[in-house]
PDB file of N, CA and C in Angstrom:
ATOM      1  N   UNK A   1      16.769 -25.096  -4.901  1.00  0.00           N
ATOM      2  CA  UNK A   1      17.210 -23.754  -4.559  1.00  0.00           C
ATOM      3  C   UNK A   1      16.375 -22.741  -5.339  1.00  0.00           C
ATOM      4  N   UNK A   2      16.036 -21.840  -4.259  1.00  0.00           N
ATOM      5  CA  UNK A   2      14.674 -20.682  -5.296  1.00  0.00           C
ATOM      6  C   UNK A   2      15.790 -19.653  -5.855  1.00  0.00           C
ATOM      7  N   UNK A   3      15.634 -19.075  -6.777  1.00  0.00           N
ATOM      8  CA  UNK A   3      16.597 -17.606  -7.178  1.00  0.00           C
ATOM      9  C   UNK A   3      15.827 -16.705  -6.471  1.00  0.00           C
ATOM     10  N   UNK A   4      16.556 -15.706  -6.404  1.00  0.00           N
ATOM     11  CA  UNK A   4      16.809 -14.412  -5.059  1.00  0.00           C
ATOM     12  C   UNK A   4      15.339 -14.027  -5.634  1.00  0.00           C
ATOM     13  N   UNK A   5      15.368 -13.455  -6.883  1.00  0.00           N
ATOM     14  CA  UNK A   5      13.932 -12.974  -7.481  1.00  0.00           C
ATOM     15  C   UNK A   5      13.204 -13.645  -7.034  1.00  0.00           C
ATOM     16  N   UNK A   6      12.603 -14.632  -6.781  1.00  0.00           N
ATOM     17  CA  UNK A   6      11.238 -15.500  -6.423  1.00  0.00           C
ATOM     18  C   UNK A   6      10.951 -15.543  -4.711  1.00  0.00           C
ATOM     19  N   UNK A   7      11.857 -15.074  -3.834  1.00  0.00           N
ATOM     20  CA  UNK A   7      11.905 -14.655  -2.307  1.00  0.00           C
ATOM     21  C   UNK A   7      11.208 -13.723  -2.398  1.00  0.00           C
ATOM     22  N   UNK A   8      10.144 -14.041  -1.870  1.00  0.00           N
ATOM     23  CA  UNK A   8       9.313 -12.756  -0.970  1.00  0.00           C
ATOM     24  C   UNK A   8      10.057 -12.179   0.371  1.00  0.00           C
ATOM     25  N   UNK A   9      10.090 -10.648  -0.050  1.00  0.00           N
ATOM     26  CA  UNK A   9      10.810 -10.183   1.284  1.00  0.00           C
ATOM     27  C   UNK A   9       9.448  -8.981   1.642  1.00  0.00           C
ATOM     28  N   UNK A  10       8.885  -9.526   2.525  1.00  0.00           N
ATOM     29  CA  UNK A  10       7.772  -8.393   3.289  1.00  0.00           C
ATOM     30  C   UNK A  10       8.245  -6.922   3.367  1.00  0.00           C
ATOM     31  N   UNK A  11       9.806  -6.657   3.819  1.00  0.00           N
ATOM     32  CA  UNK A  11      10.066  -5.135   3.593  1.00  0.00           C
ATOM     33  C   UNK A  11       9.690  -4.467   2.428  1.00  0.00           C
ATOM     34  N   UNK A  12       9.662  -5.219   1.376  1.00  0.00           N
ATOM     35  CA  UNK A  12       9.698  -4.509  -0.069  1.00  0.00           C
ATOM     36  C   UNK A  12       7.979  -4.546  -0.545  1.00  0.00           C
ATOM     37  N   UNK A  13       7.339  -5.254   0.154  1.00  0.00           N
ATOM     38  CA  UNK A  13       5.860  -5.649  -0.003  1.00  0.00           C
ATOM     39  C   UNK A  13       5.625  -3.562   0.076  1.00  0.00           C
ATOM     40  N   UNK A  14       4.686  -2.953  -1.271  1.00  0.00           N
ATOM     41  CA  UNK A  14       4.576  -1.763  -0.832  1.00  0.00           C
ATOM     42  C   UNK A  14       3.532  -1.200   0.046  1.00  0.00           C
ATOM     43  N   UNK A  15       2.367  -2.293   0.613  1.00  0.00           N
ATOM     44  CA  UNK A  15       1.599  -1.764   1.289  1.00  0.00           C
ATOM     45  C   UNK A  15       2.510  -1.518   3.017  1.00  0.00           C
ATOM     46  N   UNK A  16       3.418  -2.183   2.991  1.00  0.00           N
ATOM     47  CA  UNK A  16       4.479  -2.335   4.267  1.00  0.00           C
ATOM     48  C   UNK A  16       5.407  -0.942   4.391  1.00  0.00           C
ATOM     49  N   UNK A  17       5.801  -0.922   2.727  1.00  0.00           N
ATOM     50  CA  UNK A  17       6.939  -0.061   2.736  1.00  0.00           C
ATOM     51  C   UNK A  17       6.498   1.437   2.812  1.00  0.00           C
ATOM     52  N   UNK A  18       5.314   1.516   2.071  1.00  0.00           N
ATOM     53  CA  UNK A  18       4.655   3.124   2.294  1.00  0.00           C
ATOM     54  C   UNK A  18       3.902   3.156   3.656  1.00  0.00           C
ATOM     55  N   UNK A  19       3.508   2.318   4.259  1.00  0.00           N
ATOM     56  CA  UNK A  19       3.593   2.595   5.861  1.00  0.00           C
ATOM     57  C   UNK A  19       4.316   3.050   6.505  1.00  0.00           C
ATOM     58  N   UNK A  20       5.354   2.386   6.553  1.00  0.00           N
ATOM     59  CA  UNK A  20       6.812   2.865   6.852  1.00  0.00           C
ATOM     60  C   UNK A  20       7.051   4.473   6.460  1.00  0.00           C
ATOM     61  N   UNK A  21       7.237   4.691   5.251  1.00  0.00           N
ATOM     62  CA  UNK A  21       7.709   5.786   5.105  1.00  0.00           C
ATOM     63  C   UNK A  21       6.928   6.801   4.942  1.00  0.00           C
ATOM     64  N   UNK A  22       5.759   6.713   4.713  1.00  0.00           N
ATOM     65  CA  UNK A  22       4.606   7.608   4.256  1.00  0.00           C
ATOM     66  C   UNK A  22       4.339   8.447   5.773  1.00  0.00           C
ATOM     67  N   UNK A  23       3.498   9.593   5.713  1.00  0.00           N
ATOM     68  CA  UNK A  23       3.062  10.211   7.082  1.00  0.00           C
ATOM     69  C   UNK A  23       2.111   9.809   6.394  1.00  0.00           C
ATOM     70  N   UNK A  24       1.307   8.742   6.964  1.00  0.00           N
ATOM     71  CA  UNK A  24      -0.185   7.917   6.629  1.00  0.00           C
ATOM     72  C   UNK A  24      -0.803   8.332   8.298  1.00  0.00           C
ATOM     73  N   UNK A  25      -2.190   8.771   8.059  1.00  0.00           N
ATOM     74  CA  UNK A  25      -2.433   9.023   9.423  1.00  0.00           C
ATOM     75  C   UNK A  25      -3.356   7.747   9.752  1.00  0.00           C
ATOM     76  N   UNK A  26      -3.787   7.462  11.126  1.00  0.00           N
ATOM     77  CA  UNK A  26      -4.174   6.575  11.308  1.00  0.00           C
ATOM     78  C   UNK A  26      -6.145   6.971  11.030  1.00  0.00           C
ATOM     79  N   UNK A  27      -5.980   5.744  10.878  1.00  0.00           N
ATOM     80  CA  UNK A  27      -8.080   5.929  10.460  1.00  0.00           C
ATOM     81  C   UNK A  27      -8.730   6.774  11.798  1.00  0.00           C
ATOM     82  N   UNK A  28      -9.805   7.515  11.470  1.00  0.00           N
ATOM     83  CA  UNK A  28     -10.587   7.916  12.482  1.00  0.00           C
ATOM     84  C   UNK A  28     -11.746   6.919  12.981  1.00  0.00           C
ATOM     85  N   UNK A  29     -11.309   6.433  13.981  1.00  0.00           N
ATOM     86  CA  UNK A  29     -12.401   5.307  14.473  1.00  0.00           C
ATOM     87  C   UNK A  29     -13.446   5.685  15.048  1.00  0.00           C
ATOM     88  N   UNK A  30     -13.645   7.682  15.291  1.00  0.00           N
ATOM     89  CA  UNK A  30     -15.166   8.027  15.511  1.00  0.00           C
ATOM     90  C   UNK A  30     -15.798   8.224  14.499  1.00  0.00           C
ATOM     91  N   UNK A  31     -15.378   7.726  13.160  1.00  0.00           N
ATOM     92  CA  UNK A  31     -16.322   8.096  12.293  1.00  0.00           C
ATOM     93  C   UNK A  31     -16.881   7.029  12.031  1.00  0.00           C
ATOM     94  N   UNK A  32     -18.270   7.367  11.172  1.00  0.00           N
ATOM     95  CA  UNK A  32     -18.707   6.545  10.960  1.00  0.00           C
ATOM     96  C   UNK A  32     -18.613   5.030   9.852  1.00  0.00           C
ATOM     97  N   UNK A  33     -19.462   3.647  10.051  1.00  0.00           N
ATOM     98  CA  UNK A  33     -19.123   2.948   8.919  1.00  0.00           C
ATOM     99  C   UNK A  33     -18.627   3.626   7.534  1.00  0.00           C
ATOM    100  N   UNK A  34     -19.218   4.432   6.969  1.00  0.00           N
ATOM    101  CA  UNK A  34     -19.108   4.960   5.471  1.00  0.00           C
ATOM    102  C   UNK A  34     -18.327   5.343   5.223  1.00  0.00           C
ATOM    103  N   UNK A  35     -17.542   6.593   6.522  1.00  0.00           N
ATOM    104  CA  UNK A  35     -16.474   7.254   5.908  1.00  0.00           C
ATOM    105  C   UNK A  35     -15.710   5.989   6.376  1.00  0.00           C
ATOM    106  N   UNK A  36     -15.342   5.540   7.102  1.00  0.00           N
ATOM    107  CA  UNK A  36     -14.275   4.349   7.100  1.00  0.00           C
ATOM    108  C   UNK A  36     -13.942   3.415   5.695  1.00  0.00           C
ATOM    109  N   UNK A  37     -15.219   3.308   5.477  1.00  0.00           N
ATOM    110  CA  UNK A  37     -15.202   2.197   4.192  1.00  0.00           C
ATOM    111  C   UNK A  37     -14.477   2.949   2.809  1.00  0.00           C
ATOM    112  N   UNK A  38     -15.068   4.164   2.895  1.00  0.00           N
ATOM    113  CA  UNK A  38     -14.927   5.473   2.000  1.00  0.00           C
ATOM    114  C   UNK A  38     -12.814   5.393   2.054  1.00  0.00           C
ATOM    115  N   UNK A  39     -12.429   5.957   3.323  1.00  0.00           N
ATOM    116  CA  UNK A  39     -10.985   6.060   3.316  1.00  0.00           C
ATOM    117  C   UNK A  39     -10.329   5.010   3.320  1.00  0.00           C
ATOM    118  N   UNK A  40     -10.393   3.770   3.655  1.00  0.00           N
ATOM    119  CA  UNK A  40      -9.586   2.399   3.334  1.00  0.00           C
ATOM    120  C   UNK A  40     -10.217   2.370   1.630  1.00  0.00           C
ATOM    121  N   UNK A  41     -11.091   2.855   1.012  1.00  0.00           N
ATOM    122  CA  UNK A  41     -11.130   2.538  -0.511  1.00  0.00           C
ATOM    123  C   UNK A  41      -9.945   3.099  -1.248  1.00  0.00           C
ATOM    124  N   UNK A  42     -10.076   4.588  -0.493  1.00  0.00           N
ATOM    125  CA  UNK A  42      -9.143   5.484  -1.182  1.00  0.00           C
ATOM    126  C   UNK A  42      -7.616   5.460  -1.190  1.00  0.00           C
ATOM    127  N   UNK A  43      -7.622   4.753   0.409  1.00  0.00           N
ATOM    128  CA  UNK A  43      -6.043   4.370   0.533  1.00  0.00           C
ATOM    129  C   UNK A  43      -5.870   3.144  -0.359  1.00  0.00           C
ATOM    130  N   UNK A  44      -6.868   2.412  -0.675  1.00  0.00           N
ATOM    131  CA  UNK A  44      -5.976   1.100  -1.477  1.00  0.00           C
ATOM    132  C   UNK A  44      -6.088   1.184  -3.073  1.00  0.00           C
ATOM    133  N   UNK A  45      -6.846   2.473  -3.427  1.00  0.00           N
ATOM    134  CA  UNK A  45      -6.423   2.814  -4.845  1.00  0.00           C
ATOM    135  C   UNK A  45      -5.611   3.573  -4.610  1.00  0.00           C
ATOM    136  N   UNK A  46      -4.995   4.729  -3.798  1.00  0.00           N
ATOM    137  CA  UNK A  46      -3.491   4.972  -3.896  1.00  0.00           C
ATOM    138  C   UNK A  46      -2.678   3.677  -3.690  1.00  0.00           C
ATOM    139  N   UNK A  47      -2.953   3.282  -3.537  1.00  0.00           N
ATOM    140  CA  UNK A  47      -1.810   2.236  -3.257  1.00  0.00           C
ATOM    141  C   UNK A  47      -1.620   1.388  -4.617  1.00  0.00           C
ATOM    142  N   UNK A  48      -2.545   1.408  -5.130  1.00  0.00           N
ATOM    143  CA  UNK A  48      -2.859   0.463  -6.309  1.00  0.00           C
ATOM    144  C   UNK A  48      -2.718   1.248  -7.608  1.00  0.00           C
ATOM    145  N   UNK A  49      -2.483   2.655  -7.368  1.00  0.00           N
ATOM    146  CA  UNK A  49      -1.968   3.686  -8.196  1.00  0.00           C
ATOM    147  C   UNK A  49      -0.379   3.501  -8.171  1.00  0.00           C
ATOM    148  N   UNK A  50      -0.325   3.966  -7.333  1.00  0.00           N
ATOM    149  CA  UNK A  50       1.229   3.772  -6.790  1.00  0.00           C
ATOM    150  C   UNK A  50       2.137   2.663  -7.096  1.00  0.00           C
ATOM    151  N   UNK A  51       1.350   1.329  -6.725  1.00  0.00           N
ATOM    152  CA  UNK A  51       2.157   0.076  -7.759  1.00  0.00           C
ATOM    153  C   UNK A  51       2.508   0.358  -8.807  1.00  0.00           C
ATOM    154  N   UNK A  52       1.242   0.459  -9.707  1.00  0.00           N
ATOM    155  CA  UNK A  52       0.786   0.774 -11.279  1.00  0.00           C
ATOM    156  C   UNK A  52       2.329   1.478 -11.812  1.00  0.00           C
ATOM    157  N   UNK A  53       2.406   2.426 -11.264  1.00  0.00           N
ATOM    158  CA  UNK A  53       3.266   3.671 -11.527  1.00  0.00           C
ATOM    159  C   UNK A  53       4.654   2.958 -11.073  1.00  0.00           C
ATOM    160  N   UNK A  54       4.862   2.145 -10.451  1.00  0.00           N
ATOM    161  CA  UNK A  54       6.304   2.260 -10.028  1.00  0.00           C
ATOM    162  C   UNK A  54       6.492   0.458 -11.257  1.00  0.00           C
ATOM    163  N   UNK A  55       5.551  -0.404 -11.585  1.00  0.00           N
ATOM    164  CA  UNK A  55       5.559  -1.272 -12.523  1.00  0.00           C
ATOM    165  C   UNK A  55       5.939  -0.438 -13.844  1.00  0.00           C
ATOM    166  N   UNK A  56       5.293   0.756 -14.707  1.00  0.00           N
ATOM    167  CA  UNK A  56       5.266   1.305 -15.564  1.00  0.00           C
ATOM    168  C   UNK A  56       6.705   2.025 -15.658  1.00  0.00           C
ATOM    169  N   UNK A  57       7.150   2.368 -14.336  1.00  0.00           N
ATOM    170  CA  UNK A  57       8.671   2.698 -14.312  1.00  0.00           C
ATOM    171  C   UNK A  57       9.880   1.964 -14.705  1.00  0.00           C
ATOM    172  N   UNK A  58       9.372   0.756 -14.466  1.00  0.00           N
ATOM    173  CA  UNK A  58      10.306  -0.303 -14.515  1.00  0.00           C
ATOM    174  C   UNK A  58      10.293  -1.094 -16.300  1.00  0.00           C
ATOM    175  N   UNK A  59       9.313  -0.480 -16.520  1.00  0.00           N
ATOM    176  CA  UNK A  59       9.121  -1.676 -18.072  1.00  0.00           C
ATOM    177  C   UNK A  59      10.351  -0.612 -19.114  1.00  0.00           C
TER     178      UNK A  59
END
């Protein structure tokens, strides 16, 4: 038997959950390679900010 803590529940996953709730706009697919590469960088250091910060909340 796993304890509740060790269940992965995908709702709580935060790249899922700030989808959900965030007004995240969708990528511009006329732009080019760079800026694409450029804005998925930036979205996954917010995102990776955003963990950071909600771990640091919790300690």
């Amino acid at each position: 038997m796993t304890p509740e803590s060790d269940v992965f529940d995908p709702t709580q996953s935060f790249g899922y959950s700030a989808a959900a709730r965030a007004d995240v706009p969708p990528l511009d697919e006329e732009a080019g390679p760079a800026a694409l590469f450029q804005e998925i960088n930036e979205r996954r250091a917010r995102i990776e900010n955003a963990e950071l910060l909600r771990h640091l909340r919790g300690l």
